[in-house]
C-alpha atoms as a PDB file:
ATOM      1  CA  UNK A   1     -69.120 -24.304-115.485  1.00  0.00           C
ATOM      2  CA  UNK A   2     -69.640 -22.033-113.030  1.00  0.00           C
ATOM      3  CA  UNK A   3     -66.893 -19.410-111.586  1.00  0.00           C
ATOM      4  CA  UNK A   4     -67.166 -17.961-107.931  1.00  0.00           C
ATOM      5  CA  UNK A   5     -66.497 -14.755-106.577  1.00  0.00           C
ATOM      6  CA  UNK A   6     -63.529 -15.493-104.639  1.00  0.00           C
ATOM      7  CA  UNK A   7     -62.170 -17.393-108.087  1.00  0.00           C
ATOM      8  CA  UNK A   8     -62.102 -13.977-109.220  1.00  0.00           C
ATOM      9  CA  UNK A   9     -61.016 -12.680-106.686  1.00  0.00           C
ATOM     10  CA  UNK A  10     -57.622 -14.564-106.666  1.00  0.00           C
ATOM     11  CA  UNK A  11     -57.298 -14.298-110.127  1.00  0.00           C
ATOM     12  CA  UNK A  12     -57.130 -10.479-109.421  1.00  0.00           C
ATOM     13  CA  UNK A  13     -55.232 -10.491-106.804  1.00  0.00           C
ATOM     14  CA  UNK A  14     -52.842 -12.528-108.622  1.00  0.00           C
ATOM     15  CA  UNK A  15     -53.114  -9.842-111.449  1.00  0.00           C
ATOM     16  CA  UNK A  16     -52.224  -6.969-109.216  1.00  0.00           C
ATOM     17  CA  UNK A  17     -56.049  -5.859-109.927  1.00  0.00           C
ATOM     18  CA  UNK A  18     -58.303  -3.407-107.534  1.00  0.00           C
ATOM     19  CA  UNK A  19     -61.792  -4.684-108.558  1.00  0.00           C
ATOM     20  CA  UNK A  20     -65.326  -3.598-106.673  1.00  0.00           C
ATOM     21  CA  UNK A  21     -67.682  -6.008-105.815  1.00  0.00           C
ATOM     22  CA  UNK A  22     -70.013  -5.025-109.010  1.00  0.00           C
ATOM     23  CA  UNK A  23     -66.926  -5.642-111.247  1.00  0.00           C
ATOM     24  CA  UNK A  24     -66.476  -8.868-109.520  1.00  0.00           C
ATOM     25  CA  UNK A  25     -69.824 -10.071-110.018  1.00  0.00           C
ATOM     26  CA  UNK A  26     -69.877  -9.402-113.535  1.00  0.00           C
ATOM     27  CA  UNK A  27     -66.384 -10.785-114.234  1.00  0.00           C
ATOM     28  CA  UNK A  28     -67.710 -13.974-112.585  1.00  0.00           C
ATOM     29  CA  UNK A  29     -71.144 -14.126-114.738  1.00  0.00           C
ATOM     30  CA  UNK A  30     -69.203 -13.069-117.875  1.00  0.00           C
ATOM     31  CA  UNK A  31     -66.105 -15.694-117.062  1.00  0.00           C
ATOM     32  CA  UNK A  32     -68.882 -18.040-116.284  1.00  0.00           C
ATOM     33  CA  UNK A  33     -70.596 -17.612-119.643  1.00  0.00           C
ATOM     34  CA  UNK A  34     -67.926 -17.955-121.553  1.00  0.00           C
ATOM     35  CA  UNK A  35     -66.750 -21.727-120.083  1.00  0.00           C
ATOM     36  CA  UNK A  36     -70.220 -22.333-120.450  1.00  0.00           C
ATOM     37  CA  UNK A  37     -70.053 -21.859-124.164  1.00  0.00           C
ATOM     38  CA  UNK A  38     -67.237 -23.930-124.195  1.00  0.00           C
ATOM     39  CA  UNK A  39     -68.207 -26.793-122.673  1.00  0.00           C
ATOM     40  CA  UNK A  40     -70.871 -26.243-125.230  1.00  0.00           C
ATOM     41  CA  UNK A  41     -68.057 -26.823-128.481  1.00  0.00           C
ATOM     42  CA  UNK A  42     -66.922 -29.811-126.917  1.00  0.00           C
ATOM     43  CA  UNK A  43     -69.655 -31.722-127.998  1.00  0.00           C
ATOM     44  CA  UNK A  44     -68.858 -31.471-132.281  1.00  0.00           C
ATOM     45  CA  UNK A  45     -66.488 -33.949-133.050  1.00  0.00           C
ATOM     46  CA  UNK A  46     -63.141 -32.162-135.031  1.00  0.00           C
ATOM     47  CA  UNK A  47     -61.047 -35.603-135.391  1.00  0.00           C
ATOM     48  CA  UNK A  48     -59.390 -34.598-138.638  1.00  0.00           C
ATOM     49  CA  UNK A  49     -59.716 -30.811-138.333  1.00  0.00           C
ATOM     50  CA  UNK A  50     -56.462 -29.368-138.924  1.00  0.00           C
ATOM     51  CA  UNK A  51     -55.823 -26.593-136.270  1.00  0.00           C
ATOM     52  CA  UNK A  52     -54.837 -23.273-137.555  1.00  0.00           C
ATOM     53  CA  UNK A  53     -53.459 -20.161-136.282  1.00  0.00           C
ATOM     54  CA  UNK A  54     -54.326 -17.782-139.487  1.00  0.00           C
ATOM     55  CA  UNK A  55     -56.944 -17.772-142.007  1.00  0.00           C
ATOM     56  CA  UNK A  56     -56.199 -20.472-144.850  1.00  0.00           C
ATOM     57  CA  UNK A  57     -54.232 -18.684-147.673  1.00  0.00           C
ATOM     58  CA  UNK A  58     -52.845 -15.794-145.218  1.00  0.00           C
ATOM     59  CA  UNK A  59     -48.979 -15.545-145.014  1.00  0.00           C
ATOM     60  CA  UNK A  60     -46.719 -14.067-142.327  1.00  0.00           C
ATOM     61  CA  UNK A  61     -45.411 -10.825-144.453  1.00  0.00           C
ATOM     62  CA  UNK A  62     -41.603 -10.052-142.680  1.00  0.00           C
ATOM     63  CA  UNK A  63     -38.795  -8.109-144.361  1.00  0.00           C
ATOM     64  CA  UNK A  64     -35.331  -9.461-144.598  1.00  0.00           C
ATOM     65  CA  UNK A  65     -33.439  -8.756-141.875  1.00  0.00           C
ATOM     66  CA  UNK A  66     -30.606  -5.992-142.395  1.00  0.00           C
ATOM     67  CA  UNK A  67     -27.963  -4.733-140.218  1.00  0.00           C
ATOM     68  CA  UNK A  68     -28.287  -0.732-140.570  1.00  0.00           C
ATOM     69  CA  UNK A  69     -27.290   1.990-138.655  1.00  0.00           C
ATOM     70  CA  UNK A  70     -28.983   2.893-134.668  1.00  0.00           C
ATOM     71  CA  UNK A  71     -30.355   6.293-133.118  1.00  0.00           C
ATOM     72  CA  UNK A  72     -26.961   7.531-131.912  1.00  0.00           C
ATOM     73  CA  UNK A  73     -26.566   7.947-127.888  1.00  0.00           C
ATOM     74  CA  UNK A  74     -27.191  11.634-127.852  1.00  0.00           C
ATOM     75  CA  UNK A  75     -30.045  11.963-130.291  1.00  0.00           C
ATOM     76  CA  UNK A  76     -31.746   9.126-128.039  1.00  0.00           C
ATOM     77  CA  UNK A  77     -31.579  10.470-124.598  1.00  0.00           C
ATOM     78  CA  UNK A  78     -31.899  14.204-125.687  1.00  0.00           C
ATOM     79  CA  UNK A  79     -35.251  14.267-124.857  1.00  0.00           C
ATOM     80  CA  UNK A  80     -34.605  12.789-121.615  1.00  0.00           C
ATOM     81  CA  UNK A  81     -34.961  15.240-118.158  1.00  0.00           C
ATOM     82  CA  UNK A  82     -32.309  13.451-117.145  1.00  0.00           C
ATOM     83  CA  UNK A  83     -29.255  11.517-118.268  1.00  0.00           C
ATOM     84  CA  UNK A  84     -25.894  10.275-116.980  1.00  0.00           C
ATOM     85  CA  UNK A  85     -23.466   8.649-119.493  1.00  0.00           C
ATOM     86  CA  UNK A  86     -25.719   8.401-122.314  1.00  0.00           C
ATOM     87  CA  UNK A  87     -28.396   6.424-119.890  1.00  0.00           C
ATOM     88  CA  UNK A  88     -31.968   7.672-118.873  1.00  0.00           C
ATOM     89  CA  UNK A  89     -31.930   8.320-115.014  1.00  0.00           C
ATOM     90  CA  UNK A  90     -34.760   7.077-113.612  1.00  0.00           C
ATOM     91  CA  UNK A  91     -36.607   6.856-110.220  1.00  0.00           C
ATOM     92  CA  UNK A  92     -36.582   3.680-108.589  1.00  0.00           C
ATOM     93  CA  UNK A  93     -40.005   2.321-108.190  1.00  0.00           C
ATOM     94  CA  UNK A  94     -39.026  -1.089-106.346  1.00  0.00           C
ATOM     95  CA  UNK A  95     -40.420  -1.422-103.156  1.00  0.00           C
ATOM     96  CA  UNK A  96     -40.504  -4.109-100.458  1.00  0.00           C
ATOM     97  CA  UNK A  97     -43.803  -6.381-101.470  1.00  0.00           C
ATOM     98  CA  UNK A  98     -45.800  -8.399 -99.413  1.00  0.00           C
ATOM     99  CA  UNK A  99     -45.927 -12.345-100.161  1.00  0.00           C
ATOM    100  CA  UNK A 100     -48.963 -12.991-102.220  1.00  0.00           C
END
């Protein structure tokens, strides 16, 4: 399968990416490659293959979940340059955005 240019293109723009025109060209061989491959896989048949998300044997190691003290207010925004009411000040970064 191959991808275009301007594929990638949107895809960045979607992303919020600045990409040059080299990077785009090798995003769109690389992306390309990759489907490629893919299409590729299709072809062995897995009917009865059992997806899995870890290796066979692994387990998910989690603690129990206890209910223990937090960083009190002060220690947590001490480091801070600047703090009102035990809250971090900080600059608003919101702007008006064009529609995509």
């Amino acid at each position: 399968m191959e991808i275009t240019q301007q594929e990638v293109e949107k895809v960045a723009k979607l992303a919020r990416l600045a990409l040059t025109d080299i990077e785009k060209a090798a995003f769109a061989k690389q992306l390309s490659q990759i489907l490629t491959h893919v299409e590729t896989l299709k072809q062995y048949d897995t009917t009865g293959v059992v997806p899995t998300a870890t290796m066979p044997g692994q387990m998910n190691v989690f603690r129990p979940d206890m209910v223990r003290p937090s960083l009190p207010v002060d220690s947590a925004v001490a480091n801070a340059p600047e703090s009102v009411d035990g809250f971090f000040v900080v600059p608003k970064i919101i702007e008006d955005r064009q529609p995509l």
